[in-house]
C-alpha atoms as a PDB file:
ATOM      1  CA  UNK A   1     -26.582 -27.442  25.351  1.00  0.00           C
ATOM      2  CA  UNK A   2     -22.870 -26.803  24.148  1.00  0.00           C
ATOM      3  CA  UNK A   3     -22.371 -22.963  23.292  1.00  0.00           C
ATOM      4  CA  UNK A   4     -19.487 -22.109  21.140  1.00  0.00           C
ATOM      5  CA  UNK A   5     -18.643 -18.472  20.592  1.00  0.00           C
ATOM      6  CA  UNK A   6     -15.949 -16.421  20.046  1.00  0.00           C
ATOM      7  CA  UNK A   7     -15.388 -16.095  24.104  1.00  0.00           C
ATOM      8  CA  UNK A   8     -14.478 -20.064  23.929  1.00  0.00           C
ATOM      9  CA  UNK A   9     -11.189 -19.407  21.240  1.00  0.00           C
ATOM     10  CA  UNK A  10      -8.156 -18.854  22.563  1.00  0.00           C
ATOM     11  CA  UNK A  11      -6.173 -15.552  22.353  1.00  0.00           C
ATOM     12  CA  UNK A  12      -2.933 -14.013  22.844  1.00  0.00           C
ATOM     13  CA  UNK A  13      -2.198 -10.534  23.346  1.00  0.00           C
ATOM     14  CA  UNK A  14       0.223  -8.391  21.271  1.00  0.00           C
ATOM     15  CA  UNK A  15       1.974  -5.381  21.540  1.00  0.00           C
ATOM     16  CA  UNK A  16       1.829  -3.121  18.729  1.00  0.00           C
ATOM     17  CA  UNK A  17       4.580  -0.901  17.448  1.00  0.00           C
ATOM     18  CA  UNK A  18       2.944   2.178  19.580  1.00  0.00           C
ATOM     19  CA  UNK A  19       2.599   0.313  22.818  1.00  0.00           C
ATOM     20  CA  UNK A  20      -0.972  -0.620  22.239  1.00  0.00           C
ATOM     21  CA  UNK A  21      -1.701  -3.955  23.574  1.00  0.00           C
ATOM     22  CA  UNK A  22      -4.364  -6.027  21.772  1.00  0.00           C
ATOM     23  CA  UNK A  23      -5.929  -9.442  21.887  1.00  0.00           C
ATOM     24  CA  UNK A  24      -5.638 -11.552  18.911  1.00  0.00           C
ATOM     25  CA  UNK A  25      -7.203 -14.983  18.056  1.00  0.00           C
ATOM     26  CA  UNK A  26      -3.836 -17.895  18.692  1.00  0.00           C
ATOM     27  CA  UNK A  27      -3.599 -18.785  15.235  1.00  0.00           C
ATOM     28  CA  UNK A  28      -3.039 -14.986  14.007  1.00  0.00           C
ATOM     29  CA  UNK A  29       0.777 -15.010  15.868  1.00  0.00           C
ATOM     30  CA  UNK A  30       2.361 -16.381  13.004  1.00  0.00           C
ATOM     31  CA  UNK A  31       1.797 -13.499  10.563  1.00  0.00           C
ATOM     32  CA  UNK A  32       4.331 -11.335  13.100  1.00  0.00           C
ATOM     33  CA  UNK A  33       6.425 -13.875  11.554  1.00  0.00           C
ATOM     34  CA  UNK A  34       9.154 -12.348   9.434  1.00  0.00           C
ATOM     35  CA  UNK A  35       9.867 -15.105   7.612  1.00  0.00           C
ATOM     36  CA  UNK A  36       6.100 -15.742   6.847  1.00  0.00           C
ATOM     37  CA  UNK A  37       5.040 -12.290   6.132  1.00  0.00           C
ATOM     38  CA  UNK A  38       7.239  -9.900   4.002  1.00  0.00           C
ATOM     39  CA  UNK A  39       5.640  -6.685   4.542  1.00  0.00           C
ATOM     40  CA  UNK A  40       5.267  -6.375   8.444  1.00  0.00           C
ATOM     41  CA  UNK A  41       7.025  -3.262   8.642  1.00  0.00           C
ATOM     42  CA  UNK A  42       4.248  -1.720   5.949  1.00  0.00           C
ATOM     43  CA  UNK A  43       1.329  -3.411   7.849  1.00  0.00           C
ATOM     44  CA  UNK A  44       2.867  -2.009  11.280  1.00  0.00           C
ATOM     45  CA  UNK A  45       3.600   1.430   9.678  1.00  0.00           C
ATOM     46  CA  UNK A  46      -0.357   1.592   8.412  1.00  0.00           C
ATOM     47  CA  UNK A  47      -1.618   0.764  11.974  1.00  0.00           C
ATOM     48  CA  UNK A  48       0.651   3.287  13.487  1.00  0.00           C
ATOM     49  CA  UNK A  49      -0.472   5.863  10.886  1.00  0.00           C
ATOM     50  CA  UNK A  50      -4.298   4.998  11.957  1.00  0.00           C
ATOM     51  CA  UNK A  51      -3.355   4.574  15.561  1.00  0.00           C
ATOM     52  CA  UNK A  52      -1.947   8.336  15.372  1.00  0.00           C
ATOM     53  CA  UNK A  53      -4.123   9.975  13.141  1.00  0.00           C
ATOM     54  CA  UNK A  54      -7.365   8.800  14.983  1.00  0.00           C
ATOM     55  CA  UNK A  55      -8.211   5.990  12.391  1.00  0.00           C
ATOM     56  CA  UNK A  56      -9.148   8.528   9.749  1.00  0.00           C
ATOM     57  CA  UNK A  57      -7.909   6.270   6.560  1.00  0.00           C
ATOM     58  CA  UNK A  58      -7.566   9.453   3.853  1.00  0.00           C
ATOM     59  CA  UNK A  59      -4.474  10.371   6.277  1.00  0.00           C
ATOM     60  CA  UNK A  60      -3.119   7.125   5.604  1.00  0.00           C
ATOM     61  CA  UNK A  61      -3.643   6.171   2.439  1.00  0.00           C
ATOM     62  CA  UNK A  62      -0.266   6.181   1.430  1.00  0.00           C
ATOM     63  CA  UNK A  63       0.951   3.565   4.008  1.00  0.00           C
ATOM     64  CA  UNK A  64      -1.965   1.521   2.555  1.00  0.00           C
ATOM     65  CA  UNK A  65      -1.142   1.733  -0.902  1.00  0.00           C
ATOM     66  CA  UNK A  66       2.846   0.801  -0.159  1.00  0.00           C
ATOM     67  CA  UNK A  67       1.437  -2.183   1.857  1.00  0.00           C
ATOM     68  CA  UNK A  68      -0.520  -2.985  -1.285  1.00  0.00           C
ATOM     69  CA  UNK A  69       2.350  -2.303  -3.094  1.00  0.00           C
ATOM     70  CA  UNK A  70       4.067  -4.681  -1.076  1.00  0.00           C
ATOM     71  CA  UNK A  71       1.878  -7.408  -0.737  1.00  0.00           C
ATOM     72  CA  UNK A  72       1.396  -7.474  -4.952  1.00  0.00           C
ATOM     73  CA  UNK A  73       5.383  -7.587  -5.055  1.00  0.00           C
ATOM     74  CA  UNK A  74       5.835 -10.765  -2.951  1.00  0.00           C
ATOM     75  CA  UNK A  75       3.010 -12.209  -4.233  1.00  0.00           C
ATOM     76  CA  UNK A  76       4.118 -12.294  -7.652  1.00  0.00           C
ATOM     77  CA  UNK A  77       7.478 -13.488  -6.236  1.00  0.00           C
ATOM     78  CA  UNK A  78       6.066 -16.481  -4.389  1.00  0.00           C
ATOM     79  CA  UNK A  79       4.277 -17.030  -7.343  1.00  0.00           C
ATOM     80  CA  UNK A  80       7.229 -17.304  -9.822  1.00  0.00           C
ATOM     81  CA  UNK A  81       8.902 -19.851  -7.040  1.00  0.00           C
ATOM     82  CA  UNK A  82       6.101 -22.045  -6.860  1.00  0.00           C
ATOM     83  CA  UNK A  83       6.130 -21.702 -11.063  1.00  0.00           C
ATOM     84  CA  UNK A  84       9.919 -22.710 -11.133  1.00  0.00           C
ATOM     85  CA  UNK A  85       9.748 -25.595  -8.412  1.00  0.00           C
ATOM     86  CA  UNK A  86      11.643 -23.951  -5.543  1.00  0.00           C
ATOM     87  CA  UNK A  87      10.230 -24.588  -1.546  1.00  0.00           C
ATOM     88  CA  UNK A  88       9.629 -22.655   0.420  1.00  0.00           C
ATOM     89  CA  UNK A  89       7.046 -20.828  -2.287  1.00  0.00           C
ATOM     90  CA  UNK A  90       7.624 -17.391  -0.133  1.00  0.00           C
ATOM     91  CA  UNK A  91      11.786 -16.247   0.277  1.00  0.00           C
ATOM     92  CA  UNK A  92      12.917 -16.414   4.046  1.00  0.00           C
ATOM     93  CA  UNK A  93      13.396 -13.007   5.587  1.00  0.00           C
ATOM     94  CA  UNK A  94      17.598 -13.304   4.597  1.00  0.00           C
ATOM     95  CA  UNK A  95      16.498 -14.474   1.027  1.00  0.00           C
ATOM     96  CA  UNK A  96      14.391 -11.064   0.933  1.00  0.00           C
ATOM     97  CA  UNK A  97      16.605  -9.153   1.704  1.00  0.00           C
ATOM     98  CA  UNK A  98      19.099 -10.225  -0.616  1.00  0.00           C
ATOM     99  CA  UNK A  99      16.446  -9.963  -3.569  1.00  0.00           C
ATOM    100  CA  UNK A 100      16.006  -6.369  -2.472  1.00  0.00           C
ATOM    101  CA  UNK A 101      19.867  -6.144  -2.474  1.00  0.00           C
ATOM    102  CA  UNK A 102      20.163  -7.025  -5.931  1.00  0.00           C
ATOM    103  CA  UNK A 103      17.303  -4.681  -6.818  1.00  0.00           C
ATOM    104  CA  UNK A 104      19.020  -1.940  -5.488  1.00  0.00           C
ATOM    105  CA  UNK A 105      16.069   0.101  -4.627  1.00  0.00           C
ATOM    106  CA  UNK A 106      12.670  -0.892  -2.692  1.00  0.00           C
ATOM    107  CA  UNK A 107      10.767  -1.891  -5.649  1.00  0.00           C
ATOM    108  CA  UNK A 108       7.452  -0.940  -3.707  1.00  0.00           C
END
């Protein structure tokens, strides 16, 4: 009998922001992508805030919200590209930041 269980998956092991190295599943790399995901520094901010304030989320409920925040902004973004016909859906990180540049202000 063939078992399969999460020991069989392969994983890679990351270094978080504080120095705290965990093990991830191989496919999860590509979301420390910056050019895939646009709000890594709000995701990385959150775990630090848990990592710090002993994972009591009421102390960080504020870097949740702006990684909320976040997420809803690009989303709608990406959403409006795929609407208008331009690839890829989601801006590169340089096409980000020159959206926020013309913004002016963090709009999150």
């Amino acid at each position: 009998m063939k078992e399969t269980h999460a020991a069989n998956l392969n994983w890679v092991y990351v270094m978080l922001p504080s120095e705290k190295t965990i093990r991830i599943p191989l496919e999860m790399p590509r979301l420390r992508d910056p050019d895939i995901n646009p709000c890594m520094l709000e995701s990385d901010a959150s775990i630090r805030c848990l990592d710090a304030n002993n994972y009591d989320k009421e102390k960080c409920s504020t870097y949740f919200q702006k990684y909320k925040s976040c997420r809803k902004f690009w989303h709608s973004i990406m959403i409006q590209r795929r609407h208008d016909g331009v690839k890829p859906f989601m801006p590169t990180a340089a096409e980000r930041d020159e959206i926020l540049g013309e913004m002016g202000k963090m709009p999150y």
